[in-house]
Every structure is written in structure tokens, then in C-alpha cells.
Protein backbone atom coordinates (compact mmCIF):
# COMPACT_ATOMS: atom_id res chain seq x y z
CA UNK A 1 1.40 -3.50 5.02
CA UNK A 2 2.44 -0.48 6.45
CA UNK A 3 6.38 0.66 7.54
CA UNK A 4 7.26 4.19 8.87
CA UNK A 5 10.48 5.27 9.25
CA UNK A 6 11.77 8.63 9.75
CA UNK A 7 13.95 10.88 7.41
CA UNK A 8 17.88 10.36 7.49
CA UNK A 9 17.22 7.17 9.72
CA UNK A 10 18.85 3.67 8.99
CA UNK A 11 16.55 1.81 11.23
CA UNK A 12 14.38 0.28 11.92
CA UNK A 13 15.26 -2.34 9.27
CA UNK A 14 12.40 -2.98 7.61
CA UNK A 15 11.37 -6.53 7.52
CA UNK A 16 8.86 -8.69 6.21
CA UNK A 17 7.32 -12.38 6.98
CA UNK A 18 6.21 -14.64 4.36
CA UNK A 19 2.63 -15.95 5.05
CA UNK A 20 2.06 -20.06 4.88
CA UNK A 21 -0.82 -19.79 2.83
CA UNK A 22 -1.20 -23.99 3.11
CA UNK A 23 -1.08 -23.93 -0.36
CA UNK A 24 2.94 -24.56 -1.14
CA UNK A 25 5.28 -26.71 0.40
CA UNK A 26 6.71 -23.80 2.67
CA UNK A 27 9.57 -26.26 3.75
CA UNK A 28 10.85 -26.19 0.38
CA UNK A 29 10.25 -22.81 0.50
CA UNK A 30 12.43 -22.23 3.39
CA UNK A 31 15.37 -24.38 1.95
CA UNK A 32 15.19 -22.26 -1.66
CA UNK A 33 15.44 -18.97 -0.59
CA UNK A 34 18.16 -19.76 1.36
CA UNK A 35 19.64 -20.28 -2.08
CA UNK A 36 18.47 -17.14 -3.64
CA UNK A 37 19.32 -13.53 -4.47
CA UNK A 38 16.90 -11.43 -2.73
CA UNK A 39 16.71 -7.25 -4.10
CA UNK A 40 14.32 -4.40 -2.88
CA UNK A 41 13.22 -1.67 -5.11
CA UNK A 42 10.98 0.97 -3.64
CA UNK A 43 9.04 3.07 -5.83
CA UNK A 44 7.57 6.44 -5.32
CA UNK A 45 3.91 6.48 -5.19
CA UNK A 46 2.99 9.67 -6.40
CA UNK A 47 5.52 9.70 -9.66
CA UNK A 48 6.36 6.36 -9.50
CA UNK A 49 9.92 6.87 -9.88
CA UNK A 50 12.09 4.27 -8.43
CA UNK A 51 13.82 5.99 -5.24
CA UNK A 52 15.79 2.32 -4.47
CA UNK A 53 16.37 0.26 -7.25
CA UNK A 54 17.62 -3.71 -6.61
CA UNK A 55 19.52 -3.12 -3.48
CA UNK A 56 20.84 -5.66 -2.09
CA UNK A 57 18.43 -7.63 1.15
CA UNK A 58 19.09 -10.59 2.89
CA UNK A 59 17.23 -13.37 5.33
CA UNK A 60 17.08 -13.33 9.20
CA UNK A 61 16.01 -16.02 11.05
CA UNK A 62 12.98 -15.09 12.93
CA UNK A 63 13.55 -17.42 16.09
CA UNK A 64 16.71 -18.29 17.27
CA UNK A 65 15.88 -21.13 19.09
CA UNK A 66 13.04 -22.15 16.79
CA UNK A 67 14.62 -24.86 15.37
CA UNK A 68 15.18 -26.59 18.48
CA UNK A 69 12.38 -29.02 20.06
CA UNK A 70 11.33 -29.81 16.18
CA UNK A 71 9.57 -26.67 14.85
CA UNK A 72 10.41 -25.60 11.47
CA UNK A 73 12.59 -22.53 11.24
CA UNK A 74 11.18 -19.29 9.80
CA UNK A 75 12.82 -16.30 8.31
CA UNK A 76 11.86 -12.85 7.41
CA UNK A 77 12.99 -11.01 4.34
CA UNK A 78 15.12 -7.95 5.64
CA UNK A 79 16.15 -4.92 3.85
CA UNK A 80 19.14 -2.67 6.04
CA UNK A 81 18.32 0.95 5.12
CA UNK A 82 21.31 3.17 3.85
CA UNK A 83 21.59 6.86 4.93
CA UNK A 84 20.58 7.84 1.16
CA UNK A 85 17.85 5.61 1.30
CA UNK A 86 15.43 8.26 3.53
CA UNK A 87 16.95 11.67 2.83
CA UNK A 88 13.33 12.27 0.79
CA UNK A 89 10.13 12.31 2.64
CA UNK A 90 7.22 10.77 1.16
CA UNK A 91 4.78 7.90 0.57
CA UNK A 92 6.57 4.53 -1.46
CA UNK A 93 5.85 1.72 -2.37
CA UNK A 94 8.47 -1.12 -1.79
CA UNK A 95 8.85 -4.94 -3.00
CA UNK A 96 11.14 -7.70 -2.56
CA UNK A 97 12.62 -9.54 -5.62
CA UNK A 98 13.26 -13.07 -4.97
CA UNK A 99 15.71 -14.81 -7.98
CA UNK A 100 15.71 -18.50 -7.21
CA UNK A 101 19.32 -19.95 -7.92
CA UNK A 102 17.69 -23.66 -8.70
CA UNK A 103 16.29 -22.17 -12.13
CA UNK A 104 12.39 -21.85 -10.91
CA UNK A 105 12.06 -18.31 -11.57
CA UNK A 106 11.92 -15.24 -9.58
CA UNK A 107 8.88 -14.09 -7.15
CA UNK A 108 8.03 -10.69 -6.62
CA UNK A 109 6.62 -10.19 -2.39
CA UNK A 110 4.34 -9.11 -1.10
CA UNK A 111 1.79 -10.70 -3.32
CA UNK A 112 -1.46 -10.05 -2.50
CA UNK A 113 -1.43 -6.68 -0.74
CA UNK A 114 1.32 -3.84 -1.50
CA UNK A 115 3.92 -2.30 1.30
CA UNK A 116 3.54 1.08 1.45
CA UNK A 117 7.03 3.16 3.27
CA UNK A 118 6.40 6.20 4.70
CA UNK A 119 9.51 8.24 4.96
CA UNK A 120 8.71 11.18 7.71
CA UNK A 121 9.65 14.85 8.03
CA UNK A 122 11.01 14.41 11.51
């Protein structure tokens, strides 16, 4: 996955979707992250210095009406940039840590492919 954003801006949030692979109950899913601490770290890719490091992210509903006429709601997982965040242009990689509150451990997303930030020299 790819996100640009340019340097000294606070938005675009960045925001990801979680993929229903089939395999997982993604209802449960759905009802435990609601219960969860969620933390982005983003990671230079170069030096591999952390440039964010478990800053706080959060859950947006992706549909506000999606719940409504029976379809199951969905969320993405959302991180709201900070003006510190993209003062330093470059190429980063970012991932969400997801601590389960029920005791079931913690997931680390994306899982299969990485997200890549590119922070631009307006």
C-alpha cells in the first residue's frame, strides 16, 4: 500500500481497511477492536529509525449508514497526522499495532504487504 502526503501537512489522515480474508470470524473481529488500543509507528526506510513511535490511532466507521438495512458495519484503522509528524521528507514505512483488551494478544497490520509513506518536498 501506498500513502503520499506532503511535508508540514496534517491531512489527509491516513487510513487503512482491514481485508475479510474468509478465513476469521471478521464479526468478532469488528466487536474486538472496538475494545482495543490501536498505536502507529512509522519507520524510516532507508535507516530504519523510527520517525513515529506508538502514537496514538483510533477506528472510523467506514459507512455511516452501513449498519442500517442489515449489513455488517466496517471500520478503517485511522491515524490523524501531527504537524511534527511530516516536517522530514522521505520514504517510511508505517504499521498499526493492535493490543486486544480481551487478553488474545496484539496484531501487527498490514500483514501481508507493507505501507510505505511518502512524505513530499512540496
Amino acid at each position: 500500500m501506498e500513502f503520499f502526503i506532503n511535508k508540514n501537512s496534517t491531512l489527509p489522515n491516513l487510513k487503512m481497511e482491514l481485508i475479510n480474508d474468509g478465513r476469521n470470524d471478521f464479526r468478532k473481529f469488528y466487536e474486538k477492536i472496538q475494545n482495543a488500543i490501536i498505536e502507529f509507528n512509522m519507520y524510516d526506510v532507508k535507516t530504519n529509525l523510527k520517525r513515529i513511535a506508538k502514537s496514538s490511532a483510533g477506528i472510523e466507521l467506514k459507512c455511516e449508514t452501513c449498519d442500517i438495512g442489515g449489513d455488517e458495519p466496517q471500520y478503517y484503522i485511522v491515524y490523524e497526522w501531527e504537524g511534527r509528524d511530516t516536517i522530514k521528507p522521505g520514504r517510511y514505512n508505517g504499521e498499526f499495532i493492535i493490543t486486544f483488551l480481551d487478553g488474545t494478544g496484539t496484531l501487527i497490520a498490514p500483514i501481508r504487504d507493507k505501507l510505505f509513506i511518502t512524505i513530499l518536498d512540496n
